[in-house]
Each structure stands twice: as structure tokens, then as C-alpha cells.
Protein backbone atom coordinates (compact mmCIF):
# COMPACT_ATOMS: atom_id res chain seq x y z
CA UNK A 1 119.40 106.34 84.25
CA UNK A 2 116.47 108.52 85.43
CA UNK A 3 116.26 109.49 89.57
CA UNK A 4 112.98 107.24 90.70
CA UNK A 5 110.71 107.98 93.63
CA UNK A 6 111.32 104.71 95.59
CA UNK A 7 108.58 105.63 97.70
CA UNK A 8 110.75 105.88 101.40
CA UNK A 9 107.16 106.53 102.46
CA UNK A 10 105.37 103.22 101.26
CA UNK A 11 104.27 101.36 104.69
CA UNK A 12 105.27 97.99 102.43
CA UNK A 13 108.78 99.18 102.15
CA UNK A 14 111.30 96.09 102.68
CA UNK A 15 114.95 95.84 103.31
CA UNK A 16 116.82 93.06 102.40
CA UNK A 17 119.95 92.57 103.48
CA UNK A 18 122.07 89.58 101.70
CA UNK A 19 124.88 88.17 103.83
CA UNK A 20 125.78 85.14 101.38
CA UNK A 21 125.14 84.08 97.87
CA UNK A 22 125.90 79.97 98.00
CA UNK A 23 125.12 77.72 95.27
CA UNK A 24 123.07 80.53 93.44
CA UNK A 25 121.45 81.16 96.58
CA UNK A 26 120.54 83.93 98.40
CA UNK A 27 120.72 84.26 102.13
CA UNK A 28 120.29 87.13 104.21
CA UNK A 29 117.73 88.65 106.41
CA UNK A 30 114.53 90.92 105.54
CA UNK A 31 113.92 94.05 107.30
CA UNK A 32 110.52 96.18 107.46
CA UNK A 33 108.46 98.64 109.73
CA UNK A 34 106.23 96.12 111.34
CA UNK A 35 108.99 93.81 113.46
CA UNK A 36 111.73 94.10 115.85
CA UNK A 37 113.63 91.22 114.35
CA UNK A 38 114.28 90.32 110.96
CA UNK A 39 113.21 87.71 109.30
CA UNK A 40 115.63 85.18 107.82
CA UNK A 41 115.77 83.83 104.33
CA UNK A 42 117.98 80.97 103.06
CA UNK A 43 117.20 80.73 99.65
CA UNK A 44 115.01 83.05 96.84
CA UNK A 45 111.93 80.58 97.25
CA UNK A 46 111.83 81.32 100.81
CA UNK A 47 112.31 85.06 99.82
CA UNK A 48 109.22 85.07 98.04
CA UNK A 49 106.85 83.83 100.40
CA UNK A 50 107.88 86.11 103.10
CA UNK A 51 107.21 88.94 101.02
CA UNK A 52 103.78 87.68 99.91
CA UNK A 53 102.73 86.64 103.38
CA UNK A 54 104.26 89.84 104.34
CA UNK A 55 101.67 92.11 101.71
CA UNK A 56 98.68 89.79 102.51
CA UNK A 57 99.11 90.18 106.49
CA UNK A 58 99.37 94.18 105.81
CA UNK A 59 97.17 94.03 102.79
CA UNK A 60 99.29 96.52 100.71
CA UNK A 61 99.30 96.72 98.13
CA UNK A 62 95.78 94.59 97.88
CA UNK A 63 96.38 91.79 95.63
CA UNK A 64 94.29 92.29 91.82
CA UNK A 65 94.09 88.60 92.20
CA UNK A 66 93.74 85.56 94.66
CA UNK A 67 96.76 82.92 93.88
CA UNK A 68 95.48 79.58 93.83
CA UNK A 69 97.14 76.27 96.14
CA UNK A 70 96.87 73.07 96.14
CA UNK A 71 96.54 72.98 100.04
CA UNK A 72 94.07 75.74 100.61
CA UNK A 73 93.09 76.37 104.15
CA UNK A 74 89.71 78.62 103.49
CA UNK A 75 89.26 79.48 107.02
CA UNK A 76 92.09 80.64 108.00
CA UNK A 77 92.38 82.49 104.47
CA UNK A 78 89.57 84.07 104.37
CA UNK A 79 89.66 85.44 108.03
CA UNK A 80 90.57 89.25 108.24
CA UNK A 81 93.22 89.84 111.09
CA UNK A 82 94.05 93.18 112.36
CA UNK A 83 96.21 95.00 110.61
CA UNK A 84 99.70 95.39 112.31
CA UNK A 85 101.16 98.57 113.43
CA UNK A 86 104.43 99.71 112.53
CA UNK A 87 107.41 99.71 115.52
CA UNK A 88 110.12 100.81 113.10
CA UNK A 89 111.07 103.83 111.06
CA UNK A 90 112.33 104.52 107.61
CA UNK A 91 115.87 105.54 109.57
CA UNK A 92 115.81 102.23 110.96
CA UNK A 93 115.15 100.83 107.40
CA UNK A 94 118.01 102.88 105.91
CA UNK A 95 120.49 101.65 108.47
CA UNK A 96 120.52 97.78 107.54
CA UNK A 97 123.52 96.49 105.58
CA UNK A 98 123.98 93.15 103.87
CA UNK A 99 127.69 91.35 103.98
CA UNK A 100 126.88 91.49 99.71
CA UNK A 101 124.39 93.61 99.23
CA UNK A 102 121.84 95.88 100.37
CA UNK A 103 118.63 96.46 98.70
CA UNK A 104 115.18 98.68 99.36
CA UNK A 105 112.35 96.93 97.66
CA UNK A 106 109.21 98.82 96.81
CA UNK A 107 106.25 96.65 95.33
CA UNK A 108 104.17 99.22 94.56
CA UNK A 109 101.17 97.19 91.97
CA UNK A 110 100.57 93.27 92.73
CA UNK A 111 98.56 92.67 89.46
CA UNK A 112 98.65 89.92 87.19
CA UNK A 113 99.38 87.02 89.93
CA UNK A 114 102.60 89.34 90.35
CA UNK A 115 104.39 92.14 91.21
CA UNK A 116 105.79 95.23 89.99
CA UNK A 117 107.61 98.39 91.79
CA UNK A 118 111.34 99.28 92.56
CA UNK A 119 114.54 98.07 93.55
CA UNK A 120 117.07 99.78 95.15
CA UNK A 121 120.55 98.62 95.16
CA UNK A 122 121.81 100.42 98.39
CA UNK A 123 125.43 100.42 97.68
CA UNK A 124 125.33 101.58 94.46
CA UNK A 125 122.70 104.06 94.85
CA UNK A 126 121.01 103.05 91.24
CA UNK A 127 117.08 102.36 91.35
CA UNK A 128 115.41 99.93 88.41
CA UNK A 129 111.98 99.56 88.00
CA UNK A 130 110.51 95.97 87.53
CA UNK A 131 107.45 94.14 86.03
CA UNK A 132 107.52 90.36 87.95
CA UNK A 133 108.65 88.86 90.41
CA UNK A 134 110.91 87.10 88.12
CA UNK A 135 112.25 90.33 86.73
CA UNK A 136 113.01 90.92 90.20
CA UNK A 137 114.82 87.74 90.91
CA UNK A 138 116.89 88.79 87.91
CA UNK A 139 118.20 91.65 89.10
CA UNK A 140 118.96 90.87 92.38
CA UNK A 141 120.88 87.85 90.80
CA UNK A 142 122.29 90.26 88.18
CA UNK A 143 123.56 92.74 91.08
CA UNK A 144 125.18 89.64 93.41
CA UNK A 145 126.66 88.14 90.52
CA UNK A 146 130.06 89.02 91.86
CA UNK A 147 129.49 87.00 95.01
CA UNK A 148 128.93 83.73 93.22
CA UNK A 149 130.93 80.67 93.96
């Protein structure tokens, strides 16, 4: 397996941090530089929509295209906020640890009405590459698989 650049620079870098793997679900808390707190996540659905709420509200990386709702609040969408500043560092980043697993997420493309970048799995210290989001979800169920019910 070839050494990747995870890009410990990226201001989108996440951490997640998995505490418990129930039911084939994932719960755990997300880490990045932008809040004091995590956030929580109780299942992979949830997991997603952080993250995507989480690149639109820093706008990295920019989105190739604009995912369509059934509920679409154009006001509010199309309003520009401020960008947020970042409160934490990478060291801060690097210090999480989930109760199953630990990995540094790096979406470095969101093309195609998806994402693509690197994973991380901390523990292990091996970094895979990934085309979707669903590729993604793979291998983070791939790596927990130990921790299923």
C-alpha cells in the first residue's frame, strides 16, 4: 500500500471518532477545526449530513454541483454566511480517539453529487483513497466490522 498525503493541512479535515457500532450502526462523535465541542452522530445517515452541512457552511471544497430536496428553503440556501474561523488545531485533531475506531477523513473533490478524498484509519495507520460517499461508508463499515453485534 502506497504512503498518501492525507492533507493534515486541509481546513475541511474531520475526525471521527466511533464509540459504538449497534445494529450496523455507527455512533460516535465528529471532530474538526471550527468547534469546541463535537458533534454527535447516532447513525451513518446522520453522519452524512453533518459532513455536508459541515463543507457547505465552510464552502470547501465548493460543491461541482447543487443537490436537489424536496423541501428546499431558497432563502436561507442561497444566503452567503460568513465563513467560520477555525478555534482548533491539527494537534487537537490528532488527539481524538474513538472506543472502536478512529478515523481522519479528507474530502478533498465533491464532484458528481459526491465525494472523493482519503480515509485514515488512525489505529492502524493505513490510508485508502475513495470515490463516493458510498465507497466511504464501505470502508468505514469494512474497518468496524469487528465491533458488530
Amino acid at each position: 500500500m502506497k504512503q498518501m498525503n492525507l492533507g493534515l493541512a486541509a481546513p475541511n479535515l474531520v475526525c471521527i471518532c466511533v464509540d459504538n457500532v449497534k445494529d450496523n450502526r455507527i455512533e460516535g462523535r465528529i471532530y474538526h477545526y471550527y468547534t469546541e465541542q463535537p458533534e454527535i452522530i447516532k447513525d451513518t445517515m446522520q453522519l452524512l449530513r453533518i459532513l455536508e452541512a459541515f463543507y457547505d457552511r465552510i464552502d470547501f471544497p465548493q460543491a461541482a454541483e447543487q443537490l436537489r430536496e424536496f423541501v428546499n428553503d431558497s432563502a436561507e440556501v442561497k444566503r452567503r454566511k460568513q465563513l467560520p474561523k477555525p478555534v482548533k488545531d491539527r494537534e487537537f485533531l490528532m488527539k481524538q480517539d474513538g472506543e472502536c475506531g478512529t478515523f481522519l477523513l479528507h474530502v478533498q473533490y465533491r464532484q458528481n453529487a459526491t465525494w472523493q478524498g482519503q480515509i485514515m484509519w488512525k489505529e492502524r495507520g493505513k490510508t485508502l483513497e475513495f470515490r463516493s460517499a458510498l465507497e466511504l461508508l464501505v470502508l468505514l463499515d469494512n474497518a468496524l466490522a469487528a465491533y458488530k453485534e
